[in-house]
C-alpha atoms as a PDB file:
ATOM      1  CA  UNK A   1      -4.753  -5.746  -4.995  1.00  0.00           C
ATOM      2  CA  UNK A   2      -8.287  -5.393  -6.731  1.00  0.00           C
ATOM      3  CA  UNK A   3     -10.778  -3.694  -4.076  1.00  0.00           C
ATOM      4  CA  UNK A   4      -7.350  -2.980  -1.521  1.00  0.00           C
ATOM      5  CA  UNK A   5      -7.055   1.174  -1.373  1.00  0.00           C
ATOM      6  CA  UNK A   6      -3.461   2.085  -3.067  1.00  0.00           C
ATOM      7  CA  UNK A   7      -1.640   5.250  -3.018  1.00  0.00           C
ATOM      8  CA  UNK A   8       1.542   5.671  -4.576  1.00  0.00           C
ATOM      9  CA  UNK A   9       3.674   9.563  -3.421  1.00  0.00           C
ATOM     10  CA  UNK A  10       7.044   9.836  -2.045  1.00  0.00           C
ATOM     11  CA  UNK A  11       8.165  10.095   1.557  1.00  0.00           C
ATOM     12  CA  UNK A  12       9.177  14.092   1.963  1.00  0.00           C
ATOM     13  CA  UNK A  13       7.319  16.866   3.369  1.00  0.00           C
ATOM     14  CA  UNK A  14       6.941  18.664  -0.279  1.00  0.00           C
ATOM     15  CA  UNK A  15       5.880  14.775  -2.175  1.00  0.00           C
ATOM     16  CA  UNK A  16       2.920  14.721  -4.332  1.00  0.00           C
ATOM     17  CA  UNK A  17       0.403  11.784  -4.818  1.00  0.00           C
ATOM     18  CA  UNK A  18       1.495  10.387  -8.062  1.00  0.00           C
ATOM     19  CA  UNK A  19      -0.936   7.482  -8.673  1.00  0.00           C
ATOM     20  CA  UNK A  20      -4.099   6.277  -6.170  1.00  0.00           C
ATOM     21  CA  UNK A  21      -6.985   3.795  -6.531  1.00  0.00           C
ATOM     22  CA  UNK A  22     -10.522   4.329  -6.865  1.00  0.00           C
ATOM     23  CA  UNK A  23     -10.821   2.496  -3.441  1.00  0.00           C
ATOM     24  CA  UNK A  24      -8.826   5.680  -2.107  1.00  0.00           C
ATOM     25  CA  UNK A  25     -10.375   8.641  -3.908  1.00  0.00           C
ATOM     26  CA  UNK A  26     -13.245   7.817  -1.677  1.00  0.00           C
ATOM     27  CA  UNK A  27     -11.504   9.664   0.856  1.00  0.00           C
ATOM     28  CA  UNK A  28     -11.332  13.121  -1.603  1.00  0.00           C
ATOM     29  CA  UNK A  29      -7.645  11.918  -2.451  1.00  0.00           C
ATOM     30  CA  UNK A  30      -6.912  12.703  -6.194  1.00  0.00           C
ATOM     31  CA  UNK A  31      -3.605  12.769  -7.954  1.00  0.00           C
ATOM     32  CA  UNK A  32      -1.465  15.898  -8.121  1.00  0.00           C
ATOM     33  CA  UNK A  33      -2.404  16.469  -5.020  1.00  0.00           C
ATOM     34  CA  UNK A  34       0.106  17.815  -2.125  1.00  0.00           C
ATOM     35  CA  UNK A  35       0.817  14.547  -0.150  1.00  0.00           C
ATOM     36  CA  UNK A  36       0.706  16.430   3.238  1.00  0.00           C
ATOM     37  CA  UNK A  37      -3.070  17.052   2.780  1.00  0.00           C
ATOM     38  CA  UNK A  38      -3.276  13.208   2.601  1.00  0.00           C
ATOM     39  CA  UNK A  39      -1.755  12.539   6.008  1.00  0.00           C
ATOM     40  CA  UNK A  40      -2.473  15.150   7.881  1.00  0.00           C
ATOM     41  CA  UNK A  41      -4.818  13.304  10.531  1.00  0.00           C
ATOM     42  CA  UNK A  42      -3.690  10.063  10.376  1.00  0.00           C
ATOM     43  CA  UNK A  43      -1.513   7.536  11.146  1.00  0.00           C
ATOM     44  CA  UNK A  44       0.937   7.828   8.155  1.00  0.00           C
ATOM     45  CA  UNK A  45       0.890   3.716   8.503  1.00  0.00           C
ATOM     46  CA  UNK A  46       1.657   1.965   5.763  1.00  0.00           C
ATOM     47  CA  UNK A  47       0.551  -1.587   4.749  1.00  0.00           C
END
């Protein structure tokens, strides 16, 4: 998983981002944060 971008929040419309990578706070993603600002814009796929 070293250099893969990893973000851990639950699956409801109120979640929070519990845990993410480095790899993913490139993209301004921190935890705490509301997990609707996250994927708002994209594809909600997950790998």
């Amino acid at each position: 998983m070293i250099g893969n971008p990893v973000l851990v929040c639950g699956a409801s419309d109120r979640a929070v981002v519990s845990s993410c990578s480095y790899e993913v706070r490139r993209f301004w993603v921190h935890s705490a944060m509301p997990a609707s600002n996250y994927w708002q814009g994209r594809s909600g796929r997950v790998q």
